[in-house]
C-alpha atoms as a PDB file:
ATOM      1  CA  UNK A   1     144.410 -47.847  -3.768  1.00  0.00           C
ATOM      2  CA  UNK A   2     141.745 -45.976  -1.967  1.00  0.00           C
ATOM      3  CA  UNK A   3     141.239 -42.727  -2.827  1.00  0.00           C
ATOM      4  CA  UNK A   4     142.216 -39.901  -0.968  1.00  0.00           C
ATOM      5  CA  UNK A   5     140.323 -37.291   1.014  1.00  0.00           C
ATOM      6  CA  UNK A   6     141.581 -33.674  -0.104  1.00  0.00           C
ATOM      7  CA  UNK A   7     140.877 -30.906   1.656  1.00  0.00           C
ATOM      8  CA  UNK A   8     138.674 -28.443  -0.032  1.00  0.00           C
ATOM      9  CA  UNK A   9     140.779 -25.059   0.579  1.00  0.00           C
ATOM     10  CA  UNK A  10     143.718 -26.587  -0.619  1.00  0.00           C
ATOM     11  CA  UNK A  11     142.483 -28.856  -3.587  1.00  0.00           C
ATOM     12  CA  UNK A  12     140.699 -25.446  -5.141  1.00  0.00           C
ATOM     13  CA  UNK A  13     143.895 -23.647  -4.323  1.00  0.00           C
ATOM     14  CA  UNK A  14     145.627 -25.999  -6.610  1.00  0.00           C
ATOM     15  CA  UNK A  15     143.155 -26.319  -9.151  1.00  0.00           C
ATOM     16  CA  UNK A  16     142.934 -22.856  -9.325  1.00  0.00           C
ATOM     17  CA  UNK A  17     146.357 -22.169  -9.419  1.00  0.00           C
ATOM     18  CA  UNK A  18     146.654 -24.806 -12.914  1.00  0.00           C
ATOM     19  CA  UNK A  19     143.817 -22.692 -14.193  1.00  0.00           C
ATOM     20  CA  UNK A  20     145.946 -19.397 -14.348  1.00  0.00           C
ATOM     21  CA  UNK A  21     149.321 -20.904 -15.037  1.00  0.00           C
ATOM     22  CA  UNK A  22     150.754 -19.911 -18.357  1.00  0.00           C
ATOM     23  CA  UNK A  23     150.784 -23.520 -19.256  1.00  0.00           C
ATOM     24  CA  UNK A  24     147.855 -24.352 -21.540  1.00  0.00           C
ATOM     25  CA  UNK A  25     148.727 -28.321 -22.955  1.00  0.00           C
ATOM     26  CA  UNK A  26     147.538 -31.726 -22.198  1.00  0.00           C
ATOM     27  CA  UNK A  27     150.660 -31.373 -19.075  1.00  0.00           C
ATOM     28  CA  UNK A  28     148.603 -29.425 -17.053  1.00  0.00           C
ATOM     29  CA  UNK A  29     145.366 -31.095 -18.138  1.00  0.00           C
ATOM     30  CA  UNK A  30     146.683 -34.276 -16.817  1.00  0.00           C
ATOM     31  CA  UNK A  31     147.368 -32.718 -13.061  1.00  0.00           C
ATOM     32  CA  UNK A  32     143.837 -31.479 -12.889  1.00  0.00           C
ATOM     33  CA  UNK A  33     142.590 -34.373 -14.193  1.00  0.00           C
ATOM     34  CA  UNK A  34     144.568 -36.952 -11.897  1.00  0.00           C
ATOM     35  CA  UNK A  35     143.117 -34.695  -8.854  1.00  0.00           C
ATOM     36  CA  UNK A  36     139.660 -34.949 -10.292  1.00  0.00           C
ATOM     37  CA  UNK A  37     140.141 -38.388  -9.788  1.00  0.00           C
ATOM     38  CA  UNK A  38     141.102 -38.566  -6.100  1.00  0.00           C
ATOM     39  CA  UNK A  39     137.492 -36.909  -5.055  1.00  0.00           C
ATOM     40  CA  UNK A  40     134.838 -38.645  -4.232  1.00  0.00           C
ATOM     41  CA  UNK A  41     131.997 -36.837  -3.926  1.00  0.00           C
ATOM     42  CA  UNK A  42     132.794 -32.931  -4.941  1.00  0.00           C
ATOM     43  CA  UNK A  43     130.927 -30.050  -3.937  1.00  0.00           C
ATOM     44  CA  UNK A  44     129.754 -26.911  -5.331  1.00  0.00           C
ATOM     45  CA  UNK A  45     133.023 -24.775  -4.968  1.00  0.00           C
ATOM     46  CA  UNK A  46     135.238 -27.981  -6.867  1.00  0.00           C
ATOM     47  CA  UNK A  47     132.781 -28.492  -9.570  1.00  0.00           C
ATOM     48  CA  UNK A  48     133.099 -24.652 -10.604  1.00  0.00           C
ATOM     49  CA  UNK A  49     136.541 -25.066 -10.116  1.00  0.00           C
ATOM     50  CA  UNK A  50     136.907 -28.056 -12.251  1.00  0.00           C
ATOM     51  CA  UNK A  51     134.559 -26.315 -14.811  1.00  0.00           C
ATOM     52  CA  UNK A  52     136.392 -23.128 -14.865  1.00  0.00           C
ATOM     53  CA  UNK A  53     139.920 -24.908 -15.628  1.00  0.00           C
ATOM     54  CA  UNK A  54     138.359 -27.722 -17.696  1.00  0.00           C
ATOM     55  CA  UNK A  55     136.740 -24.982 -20.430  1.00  0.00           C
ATOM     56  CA  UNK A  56     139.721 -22.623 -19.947  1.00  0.00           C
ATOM     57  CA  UNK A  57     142.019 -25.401 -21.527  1.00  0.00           C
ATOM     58  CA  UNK A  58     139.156 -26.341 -23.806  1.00  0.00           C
ATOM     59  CA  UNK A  59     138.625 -29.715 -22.796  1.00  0.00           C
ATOM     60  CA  UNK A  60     134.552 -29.666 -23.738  1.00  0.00           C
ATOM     61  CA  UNK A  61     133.560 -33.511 -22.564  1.00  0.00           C
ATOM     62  CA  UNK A  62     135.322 -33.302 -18.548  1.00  0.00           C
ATOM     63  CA  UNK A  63     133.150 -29.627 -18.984  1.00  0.00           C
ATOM     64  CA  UNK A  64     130.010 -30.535 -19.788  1.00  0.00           C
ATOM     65  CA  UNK A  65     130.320 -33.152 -17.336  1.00  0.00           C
ATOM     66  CA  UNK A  66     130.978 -30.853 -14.252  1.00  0.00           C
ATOM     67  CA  UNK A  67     128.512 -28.676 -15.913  1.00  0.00           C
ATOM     68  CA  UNK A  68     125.899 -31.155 -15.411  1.00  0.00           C
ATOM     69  CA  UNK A  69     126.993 -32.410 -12.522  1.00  0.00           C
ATOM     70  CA  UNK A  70     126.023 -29.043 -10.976  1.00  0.00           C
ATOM     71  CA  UNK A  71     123.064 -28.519 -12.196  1.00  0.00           C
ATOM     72  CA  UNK A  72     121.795 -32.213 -10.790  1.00  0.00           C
ATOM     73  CA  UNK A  73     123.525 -30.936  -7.699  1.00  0.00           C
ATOM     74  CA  UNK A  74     121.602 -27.790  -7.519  1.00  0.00           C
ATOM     75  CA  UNK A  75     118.767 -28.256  -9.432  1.00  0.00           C
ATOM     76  CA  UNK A  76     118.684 -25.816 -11.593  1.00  0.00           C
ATOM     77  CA  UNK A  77     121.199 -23.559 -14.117  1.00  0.00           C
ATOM     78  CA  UNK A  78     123.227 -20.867 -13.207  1.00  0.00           C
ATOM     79  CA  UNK A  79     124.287 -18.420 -16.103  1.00  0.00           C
ATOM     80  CA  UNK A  80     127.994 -18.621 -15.220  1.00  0.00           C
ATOM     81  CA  UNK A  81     128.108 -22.117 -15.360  1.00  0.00           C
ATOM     82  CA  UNK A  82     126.854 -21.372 -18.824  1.00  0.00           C
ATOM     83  CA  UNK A  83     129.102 -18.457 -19.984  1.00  0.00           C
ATOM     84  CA  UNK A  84     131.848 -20.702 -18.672  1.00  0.00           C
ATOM     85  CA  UNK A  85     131.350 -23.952 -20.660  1.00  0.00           C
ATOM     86  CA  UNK A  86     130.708 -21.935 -23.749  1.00  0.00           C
ATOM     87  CA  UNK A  87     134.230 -20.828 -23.918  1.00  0.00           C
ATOM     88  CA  UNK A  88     135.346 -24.861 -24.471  1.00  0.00           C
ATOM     89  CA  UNK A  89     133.201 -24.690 -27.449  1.00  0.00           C
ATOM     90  CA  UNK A  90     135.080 -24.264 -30.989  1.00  0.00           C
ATOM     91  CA  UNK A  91     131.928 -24.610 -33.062  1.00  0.00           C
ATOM     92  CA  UNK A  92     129.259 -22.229 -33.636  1.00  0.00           C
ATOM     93  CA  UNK A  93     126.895 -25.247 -34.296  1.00  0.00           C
ATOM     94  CA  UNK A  94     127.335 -27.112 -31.073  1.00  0.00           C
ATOM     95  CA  UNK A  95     127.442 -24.101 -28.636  1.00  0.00           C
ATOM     96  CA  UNK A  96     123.750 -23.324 -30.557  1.00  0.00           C
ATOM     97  CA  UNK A  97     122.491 -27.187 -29.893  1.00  0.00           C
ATOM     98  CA  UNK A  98     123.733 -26.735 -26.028  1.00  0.00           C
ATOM     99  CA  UNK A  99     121.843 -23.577 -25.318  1.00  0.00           C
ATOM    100  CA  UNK A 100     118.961 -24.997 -26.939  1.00  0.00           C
ATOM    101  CA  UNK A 101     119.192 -28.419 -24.882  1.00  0.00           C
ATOM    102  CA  UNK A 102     119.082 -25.800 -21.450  1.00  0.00           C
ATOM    103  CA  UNK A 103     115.686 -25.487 -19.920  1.00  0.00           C
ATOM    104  CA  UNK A 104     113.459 -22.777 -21.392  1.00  0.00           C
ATOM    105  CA  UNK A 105     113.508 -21.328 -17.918  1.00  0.00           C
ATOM    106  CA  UNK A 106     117.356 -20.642 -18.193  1.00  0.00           C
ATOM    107  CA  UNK A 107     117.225 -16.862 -18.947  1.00  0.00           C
ATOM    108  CA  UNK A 108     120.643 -16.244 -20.747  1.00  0.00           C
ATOM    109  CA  UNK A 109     122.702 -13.012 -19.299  1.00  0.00           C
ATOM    110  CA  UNK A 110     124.754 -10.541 -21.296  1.00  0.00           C
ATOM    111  CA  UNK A 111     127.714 -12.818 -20.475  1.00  0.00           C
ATOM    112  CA  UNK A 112     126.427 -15.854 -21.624  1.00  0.00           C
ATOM    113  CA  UNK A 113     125.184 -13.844 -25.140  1.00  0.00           C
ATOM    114  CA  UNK A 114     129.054 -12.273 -25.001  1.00  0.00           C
ATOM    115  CA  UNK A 115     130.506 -16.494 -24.708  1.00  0.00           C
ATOM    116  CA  UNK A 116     127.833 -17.538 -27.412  1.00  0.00           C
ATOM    117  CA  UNK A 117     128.379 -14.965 -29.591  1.00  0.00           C
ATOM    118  CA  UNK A 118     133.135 -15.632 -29.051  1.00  0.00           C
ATOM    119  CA  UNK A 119     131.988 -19.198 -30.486  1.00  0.00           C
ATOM    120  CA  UNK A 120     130.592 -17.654 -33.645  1.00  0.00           C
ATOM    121  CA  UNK A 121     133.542 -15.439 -33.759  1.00  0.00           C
ATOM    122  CA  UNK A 122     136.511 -18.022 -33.419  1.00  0.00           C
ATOM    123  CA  UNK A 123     134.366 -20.439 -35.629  1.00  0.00           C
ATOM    124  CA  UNK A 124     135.682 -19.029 -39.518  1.00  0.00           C
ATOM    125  CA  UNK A 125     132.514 -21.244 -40.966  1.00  0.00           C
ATOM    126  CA  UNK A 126     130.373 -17.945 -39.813  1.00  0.00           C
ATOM    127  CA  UNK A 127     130.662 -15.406 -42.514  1.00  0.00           C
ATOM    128  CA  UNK A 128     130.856 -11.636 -41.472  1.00  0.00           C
ATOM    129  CA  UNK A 129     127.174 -11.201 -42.216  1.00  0.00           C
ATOM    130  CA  UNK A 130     126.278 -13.896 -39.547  1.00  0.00           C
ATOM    131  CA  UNK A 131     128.417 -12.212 -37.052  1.00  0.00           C
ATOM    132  CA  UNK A 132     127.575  -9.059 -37.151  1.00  0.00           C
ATOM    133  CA  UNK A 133     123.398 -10.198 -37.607  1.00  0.00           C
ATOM    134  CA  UNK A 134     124.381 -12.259 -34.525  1.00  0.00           C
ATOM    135  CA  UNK A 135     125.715  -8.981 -32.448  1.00  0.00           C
ATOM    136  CA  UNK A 136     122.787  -6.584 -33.448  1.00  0.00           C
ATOM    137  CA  UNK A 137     120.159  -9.825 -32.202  1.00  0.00           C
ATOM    138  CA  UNK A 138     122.136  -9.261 -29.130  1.00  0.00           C
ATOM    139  CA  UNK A 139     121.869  -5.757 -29.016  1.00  0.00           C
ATOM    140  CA  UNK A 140     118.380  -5.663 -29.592  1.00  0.00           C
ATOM    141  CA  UNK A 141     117.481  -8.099 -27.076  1.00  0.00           C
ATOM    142  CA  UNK A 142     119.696  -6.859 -24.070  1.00  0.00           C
ATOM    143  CA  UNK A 143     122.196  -4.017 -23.121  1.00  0.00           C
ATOM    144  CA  UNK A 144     125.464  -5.051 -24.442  1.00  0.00           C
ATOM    145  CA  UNK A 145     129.050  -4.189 -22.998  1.00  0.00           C
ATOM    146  CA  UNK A 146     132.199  -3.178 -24.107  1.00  0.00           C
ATOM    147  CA  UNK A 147     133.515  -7.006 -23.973  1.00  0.00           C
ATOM    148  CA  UNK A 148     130.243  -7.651 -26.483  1.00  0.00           C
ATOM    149  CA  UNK A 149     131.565  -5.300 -28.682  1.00  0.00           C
ATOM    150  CA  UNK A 150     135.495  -6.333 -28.485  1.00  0.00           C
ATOM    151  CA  UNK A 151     134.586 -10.159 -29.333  1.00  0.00           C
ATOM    152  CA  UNK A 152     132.749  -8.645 -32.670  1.00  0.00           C
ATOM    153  CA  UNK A 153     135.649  -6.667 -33.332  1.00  0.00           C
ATOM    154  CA  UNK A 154     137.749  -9.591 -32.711  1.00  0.00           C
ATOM    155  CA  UNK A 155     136.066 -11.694 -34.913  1.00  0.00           C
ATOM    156  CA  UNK A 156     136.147  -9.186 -37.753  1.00  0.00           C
ATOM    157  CA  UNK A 157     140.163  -8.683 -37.370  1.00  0.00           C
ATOM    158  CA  UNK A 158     140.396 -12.990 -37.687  1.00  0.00           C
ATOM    159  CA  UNK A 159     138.343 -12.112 -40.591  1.00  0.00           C
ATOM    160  CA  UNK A 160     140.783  -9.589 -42.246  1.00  0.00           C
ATOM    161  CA  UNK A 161     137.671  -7.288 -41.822  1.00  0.00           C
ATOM    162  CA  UNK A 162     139.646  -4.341 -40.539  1.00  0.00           C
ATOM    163  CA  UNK A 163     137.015  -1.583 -42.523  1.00  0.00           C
ATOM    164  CA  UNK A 164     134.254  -2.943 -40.727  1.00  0.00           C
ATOM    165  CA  UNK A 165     135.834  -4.044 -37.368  1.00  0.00           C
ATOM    166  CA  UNK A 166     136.969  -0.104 -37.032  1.00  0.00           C
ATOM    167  CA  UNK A 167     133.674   0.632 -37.595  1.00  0.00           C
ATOM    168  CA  UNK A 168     132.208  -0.904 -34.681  1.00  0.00           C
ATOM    169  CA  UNK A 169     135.348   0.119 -32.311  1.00  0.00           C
ATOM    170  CA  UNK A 170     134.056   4.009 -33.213  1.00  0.00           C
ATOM    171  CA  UNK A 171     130.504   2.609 -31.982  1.00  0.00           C
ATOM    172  CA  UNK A 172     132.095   1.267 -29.338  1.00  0.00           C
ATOM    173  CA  UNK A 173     133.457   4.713 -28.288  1.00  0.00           C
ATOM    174  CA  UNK A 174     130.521   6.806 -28.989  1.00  0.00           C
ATOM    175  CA  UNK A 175     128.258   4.393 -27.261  1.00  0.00           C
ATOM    176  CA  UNK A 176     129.647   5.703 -23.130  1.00  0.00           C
ATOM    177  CA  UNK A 177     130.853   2.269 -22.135  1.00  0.00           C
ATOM    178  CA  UNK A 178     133.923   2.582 -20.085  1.00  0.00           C
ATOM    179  CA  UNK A 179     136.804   0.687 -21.973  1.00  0.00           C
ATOM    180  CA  UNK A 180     139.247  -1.784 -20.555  1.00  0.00           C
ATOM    181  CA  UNK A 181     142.156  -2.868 -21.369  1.00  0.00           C
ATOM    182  CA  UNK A 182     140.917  -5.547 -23.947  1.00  0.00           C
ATOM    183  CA  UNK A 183     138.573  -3.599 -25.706  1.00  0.00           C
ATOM    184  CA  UNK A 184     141.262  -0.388 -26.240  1.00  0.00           C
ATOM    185  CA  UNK A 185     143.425  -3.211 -27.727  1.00  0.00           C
ATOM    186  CA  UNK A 186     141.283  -4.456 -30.202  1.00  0.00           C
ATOM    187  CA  UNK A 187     139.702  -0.648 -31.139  1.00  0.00           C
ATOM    188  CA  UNK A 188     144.169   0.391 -31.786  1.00  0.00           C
ATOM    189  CA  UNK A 189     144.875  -3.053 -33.756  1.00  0.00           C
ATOM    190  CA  UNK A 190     141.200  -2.212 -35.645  1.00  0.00           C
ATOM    191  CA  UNK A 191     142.255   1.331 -36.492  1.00  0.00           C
ATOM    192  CA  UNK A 192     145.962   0.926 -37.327  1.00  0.00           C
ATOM    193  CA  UNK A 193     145.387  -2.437 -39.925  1.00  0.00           C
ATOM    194  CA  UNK A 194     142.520  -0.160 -41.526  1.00  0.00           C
ATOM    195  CA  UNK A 195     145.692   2.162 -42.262  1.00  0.00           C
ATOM    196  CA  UNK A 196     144.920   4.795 -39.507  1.00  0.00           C
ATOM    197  CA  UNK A 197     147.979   4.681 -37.161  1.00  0.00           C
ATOM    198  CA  UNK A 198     147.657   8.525 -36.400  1.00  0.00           C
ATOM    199  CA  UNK A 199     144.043   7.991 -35.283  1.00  0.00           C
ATOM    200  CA  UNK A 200     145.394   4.773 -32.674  1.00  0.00           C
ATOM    201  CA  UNK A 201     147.458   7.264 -31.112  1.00  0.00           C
ATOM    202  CA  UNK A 202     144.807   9.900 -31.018  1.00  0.00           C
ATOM    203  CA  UNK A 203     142.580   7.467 -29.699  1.00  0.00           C
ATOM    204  CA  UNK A 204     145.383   5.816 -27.243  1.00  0.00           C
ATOM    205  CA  UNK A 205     146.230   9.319 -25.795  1.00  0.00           C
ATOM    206  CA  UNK A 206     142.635  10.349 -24.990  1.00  0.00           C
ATOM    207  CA  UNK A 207     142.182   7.486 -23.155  1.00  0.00           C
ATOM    208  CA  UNK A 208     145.052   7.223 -21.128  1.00  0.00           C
ATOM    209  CA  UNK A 209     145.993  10.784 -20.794  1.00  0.00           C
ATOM    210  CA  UNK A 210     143.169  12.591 -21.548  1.00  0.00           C
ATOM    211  CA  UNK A 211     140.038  14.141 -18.993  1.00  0.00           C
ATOM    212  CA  UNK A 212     139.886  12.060 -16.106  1.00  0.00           C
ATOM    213  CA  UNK A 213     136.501  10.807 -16.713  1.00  0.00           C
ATOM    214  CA  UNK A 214     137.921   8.370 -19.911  1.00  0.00           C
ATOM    215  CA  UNK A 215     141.822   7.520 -18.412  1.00  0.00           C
ATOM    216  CA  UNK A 216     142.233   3.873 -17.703  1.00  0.00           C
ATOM    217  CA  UNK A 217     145.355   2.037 -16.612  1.00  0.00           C
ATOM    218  CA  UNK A 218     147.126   1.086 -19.609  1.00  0.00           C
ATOM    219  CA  UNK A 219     148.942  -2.795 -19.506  1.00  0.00           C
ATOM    220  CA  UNK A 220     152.023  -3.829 -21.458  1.00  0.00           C
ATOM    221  CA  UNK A 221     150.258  -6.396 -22.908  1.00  0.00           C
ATOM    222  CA  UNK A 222     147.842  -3.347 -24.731  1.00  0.00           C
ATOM    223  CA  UNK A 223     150.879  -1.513 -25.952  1.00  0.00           C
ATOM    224  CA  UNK A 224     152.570  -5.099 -26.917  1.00  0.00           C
ATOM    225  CA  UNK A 225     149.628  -5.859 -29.255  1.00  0.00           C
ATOM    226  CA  UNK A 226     150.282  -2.064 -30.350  1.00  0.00           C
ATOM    227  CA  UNK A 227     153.373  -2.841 -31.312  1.00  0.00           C
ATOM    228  CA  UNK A 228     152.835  -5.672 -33.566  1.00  0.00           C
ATOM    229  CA  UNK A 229     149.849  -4.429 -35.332  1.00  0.00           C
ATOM    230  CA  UNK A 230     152.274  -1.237 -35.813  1.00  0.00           C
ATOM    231  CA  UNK A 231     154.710  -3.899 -37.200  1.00  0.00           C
ATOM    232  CA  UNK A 232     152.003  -5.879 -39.559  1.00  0.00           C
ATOM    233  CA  UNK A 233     151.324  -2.741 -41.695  1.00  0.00           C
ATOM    234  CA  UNK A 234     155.439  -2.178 -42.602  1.00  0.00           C
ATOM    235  CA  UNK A 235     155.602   0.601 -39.399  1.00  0.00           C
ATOM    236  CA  UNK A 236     158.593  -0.694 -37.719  1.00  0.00           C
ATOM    237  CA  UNK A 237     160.109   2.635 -37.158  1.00  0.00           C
ATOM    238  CA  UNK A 238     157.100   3.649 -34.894  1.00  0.00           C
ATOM    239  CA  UNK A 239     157.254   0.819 -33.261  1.00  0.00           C
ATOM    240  CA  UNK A 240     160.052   1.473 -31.851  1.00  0.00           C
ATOM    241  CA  UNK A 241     159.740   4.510 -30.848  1.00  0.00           C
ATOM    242  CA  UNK A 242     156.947   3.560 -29.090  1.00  0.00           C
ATOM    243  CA  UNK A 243     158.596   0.831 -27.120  1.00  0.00           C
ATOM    244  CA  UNK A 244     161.559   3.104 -26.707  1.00  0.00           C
ATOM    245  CA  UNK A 245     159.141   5.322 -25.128  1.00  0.00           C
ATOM    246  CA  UNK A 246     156.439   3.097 -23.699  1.00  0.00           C
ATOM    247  CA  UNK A 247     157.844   4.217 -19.517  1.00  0.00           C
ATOM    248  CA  UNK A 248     158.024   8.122 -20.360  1.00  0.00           C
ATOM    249  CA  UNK A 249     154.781   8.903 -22.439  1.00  0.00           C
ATOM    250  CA  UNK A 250     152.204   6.036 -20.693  1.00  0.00           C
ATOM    251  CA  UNK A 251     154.504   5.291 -17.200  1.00  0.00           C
ATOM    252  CA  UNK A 252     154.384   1.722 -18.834  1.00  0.00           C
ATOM    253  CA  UNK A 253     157.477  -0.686 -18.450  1.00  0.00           C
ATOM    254  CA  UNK A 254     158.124  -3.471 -20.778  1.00  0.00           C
ATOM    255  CA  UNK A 255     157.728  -7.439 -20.410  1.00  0.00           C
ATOM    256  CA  UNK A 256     159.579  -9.976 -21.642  1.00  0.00           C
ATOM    257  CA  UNK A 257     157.775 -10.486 -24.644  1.00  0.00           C
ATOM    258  CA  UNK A 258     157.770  -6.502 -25.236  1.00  0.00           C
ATOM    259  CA  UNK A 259     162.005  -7.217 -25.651  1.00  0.00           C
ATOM    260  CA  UNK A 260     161.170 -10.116 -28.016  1.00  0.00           C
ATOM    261  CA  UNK A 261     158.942  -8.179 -30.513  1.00  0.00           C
ATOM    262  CA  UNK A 262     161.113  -5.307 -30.464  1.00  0.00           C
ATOM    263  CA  UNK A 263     164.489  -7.264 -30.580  1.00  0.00           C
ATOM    264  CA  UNK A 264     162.817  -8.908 -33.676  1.00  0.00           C
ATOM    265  CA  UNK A 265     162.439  -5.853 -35.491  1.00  0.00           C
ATOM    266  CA  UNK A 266     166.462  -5.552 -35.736  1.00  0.00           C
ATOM    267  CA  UNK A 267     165.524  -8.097 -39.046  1.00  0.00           C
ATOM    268  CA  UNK A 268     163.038  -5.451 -40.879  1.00  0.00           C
ATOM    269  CA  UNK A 269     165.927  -3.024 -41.315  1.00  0.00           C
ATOM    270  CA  UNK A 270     166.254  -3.128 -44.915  1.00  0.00           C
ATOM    271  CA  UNK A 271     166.261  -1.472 -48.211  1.00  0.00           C
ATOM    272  CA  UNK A 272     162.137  -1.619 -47.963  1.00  0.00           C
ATOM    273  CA  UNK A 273     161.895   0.375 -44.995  1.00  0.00           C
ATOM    274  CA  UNK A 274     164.504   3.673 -45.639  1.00  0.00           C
ATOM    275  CA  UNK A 275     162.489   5.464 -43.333  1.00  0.00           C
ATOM    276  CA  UNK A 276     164.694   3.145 -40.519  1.00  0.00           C
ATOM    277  CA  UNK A 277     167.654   5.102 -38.951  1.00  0.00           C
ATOM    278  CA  UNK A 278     170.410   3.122 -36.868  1.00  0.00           C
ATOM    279  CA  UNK A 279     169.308   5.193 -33.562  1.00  0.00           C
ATOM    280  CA  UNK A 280     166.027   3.942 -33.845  1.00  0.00           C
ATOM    281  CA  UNK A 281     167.078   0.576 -32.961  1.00  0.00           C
ATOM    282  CA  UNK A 282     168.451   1.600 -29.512  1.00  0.00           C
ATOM    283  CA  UNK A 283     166.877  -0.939 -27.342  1.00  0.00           C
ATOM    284  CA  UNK A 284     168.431  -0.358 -24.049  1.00  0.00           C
ATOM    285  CA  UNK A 285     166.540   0.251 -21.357  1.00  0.00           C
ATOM    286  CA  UNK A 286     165.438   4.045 -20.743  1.00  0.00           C
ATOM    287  CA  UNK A 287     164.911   5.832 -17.277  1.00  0.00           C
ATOM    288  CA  UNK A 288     161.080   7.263 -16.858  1.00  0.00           C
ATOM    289  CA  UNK A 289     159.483   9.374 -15.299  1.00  0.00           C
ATOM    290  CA  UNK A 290     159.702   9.564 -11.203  1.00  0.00           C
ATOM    291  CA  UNK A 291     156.089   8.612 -10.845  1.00  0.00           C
ATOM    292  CA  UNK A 292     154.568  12.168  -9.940  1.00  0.00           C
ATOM    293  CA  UNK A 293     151.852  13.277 -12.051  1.00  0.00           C
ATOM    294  CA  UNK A 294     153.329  16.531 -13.228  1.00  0.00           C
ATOM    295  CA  UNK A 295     156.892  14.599 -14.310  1.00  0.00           C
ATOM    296  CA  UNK A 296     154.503  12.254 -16.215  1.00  0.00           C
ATOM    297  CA  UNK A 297     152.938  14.603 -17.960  1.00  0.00           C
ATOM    298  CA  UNK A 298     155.754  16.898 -18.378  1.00  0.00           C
ATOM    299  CA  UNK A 299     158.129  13.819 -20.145  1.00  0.00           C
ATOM    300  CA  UNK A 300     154.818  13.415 -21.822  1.00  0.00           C
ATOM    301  CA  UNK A 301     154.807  16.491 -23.511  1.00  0.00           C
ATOM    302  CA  UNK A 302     158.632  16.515 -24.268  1.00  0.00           C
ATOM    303  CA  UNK A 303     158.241  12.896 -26.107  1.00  0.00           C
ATOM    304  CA  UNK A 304     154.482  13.170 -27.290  1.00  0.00           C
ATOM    305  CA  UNK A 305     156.132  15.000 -30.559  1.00  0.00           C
ATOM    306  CA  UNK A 306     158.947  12.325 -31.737  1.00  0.00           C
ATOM    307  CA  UNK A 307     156.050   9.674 -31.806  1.00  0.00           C
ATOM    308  CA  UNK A 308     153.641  12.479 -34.030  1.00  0.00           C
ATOM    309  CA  UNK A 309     156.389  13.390 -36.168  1.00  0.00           C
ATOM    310  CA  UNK A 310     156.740   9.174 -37.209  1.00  0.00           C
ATOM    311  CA  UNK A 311     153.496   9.551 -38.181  1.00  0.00           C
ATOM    312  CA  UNK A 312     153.091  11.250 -40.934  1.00  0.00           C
END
C-alpha cells in the first residue's frame, strides 16, 4: 500500500491534539506512531511535532530520532529541540552522555539547564547533595527561573526532603521571580509536609489576594494538590473546609478530581481524627461569590476566619 500524502495543517492538528490528550499509554503512542508512518518526507513543523509528543509520552528512541532528524535537516541545534528530548529521559546518566554528544557550539539555555537538571530530580540514584550542587552550578552559571527552582523543590519533596525543599521555596519567594501556578504548588505542599500549614495559607493568601503586584490566577489543580498535602499530614478537617470554601475565599470552582479527593476523606473520619465534626463533611455544592471584586473580597473576609480558626 502506498503511503499516503497528509496534509500538513491537519496531520500537526492531530498530532498535536494526541500530545495534550489526557491519555498517556502505548494507545495513543500507537496513533502517532501509525501517522509517523504514512509521511514520507516530514518537514520542520512535523518533526517538532513528532518530537514534542514522542518525549511527552516518554518514548526516548522515536525522540532522539526526530531529534536528529532535525538537526541534519537544519544543520545545526536548536535549544528547544534540546529541552524537549530531555524530558523523555529517566536517567540522570544518559541525559549527561546526550548533552555531552551535542556540538560544543550548542550553547545550553535556562530551559534546557531547567530539563537537565528534572532528569536528576526524577532519577532517585541522585542523592540530595547532587541535586542541590547541580541547582547552585546552574545558578552560578545563568539566571535561573521560578520553574528552576520548582523542579529542585520537586525533587526534594520525591525525596521526603520537606526541611530543605521549604527552604528553597522561601528563596524562591525572596528572590522577585513572579510565581505561577506550578511553582505556588510545590512552595504550599513544601511548607505544609514540613508541618507549617498556617504559613501555606499565609503564603497562599498573599499571593492570590494580596497587593496587586504578587496576585496570580489561582487553578483547581493548585488548590487540589493543597488539598492532599493538607490530607498527607492527618489535616482532613482543613481540607475540607478548604474545598468547602475553595469558590468564596479564591473565586475557584472544583474539578472532578477536587470531588474525588474530598469524597475520599468521608473514610478518615475516625476515632484518630476527633477534631472531625459531621458538618464538616458537607460536600454539596456551595454558591460563590457574584464575580465583582468587592463581593469577592467581602465573602473573603466573612470565610477567611473559619479556615484560620482550623489552624491552630
Amino acid at each position: 500500500m502506498n503511503k499516503a500524502q497528509v496534509d500538513r495543517t491537519t496531520w500537526i492538528r492531530l498530532v498535536l491534539s494526541s500530545a495534550s490528550g489526557t491519555g498517556k499509554g502505548e494507545g495513543a503512542l500507537r496513533l502517532v506512531r501509525k501517522i509517523h508512518d504514512y509521511l514520507e518526507e516530514p518537514d520542520e513543523g512535523m518533526l517538532r511535532a513528532l518530537l514534542h509528543v514522542y518525549a511527552k509520552h516518554g518514548a526516548l528512541s522515536d525522540a532522539r530520532k526526530c531529534f536528529d532528524s532535525l538537526v541534519a535537516l537544519k544543520g545545526y541545534v536548536d535549544p528547544h529541540w534540546t529541552t524537549t528530548l530531555l524530558t523523555a529521559f529517566n536517567n540522570k546518566d544518559d541525559a549527561a552522555a546526550f548533552l555531552e554528544s551535542l556540538p560544543p557550539s550548542t550553547s545550553p539555555s535556562i530551559h534546557t539547564h531547567t530539563a537537565a537538571l528534572h532528569v536528576a530530580a526524577k532519577d532517585l540514584q541522585t542523592s540530595t547533595y547532587n541535586l542541590i550542587r547541580s541547582f547552585l552550578l546552574i545558578s552560578r552559571a545563568t539566571t535561573t527561573t521560578a520553574p528552576t527552582y520548582t523542579v529542585l523543590i520537586r525533587g526534594l519533596l520525591l525525596r521526603k526532603q520537606y526541611r530543605l525543599a521549604s527552604i528553597f521555596f522561601t528563596k524562591l519567594m525572596k528572590s522577585g521571580l513572579p510565581l505561577d501556578n506550578p511553582a505556588l504548588a510545590a512552595g504550599l505542599e513544601s511548607l505544609t509536609r514540613n508541618g507549617q500549614p498556617h504559613l501555606a495559607f499565609q503564603v497562599l493568601e498573599k499571593y492570590t489576594i494580596g497587593p496587586t503586584t504578587t496576585q496570580m490566577t489561582l487553578t483547581t489543580l493548585t488548590l487540589n494538590q493543597f488539598i492532599v498535602s493538607l490530607n498527607r499530614i492527618g489535616r482532613p478537617d482543613i481540607s475540607i473546609r478548604l474545598f468547602t470554601h475553595m469558590q468564596t475565599l479564591y473565586a475557584c470552582l472544583p474539578n472532578s478530581q477536587t470531588f474525588s479527593k474530598s469524597y475520599k476523606l468521608r473514610g478518615l473520619h475516625s476515632s484518630s481524627t476527633p477534631h472531625l465534626r459531621r458538618r464538616d463533611f458537607d460536600l454539596s455544592y456551595r454558591s460563590g461569590p457574584s464575580g465583582k471584586k468587592e463581593d469577592i473580597r467581602r465573602n473573603h473576609r466573612e470565610t477567611k476566619p473559619l479556615m484560620l480558626s482550623s489552624l491552630h
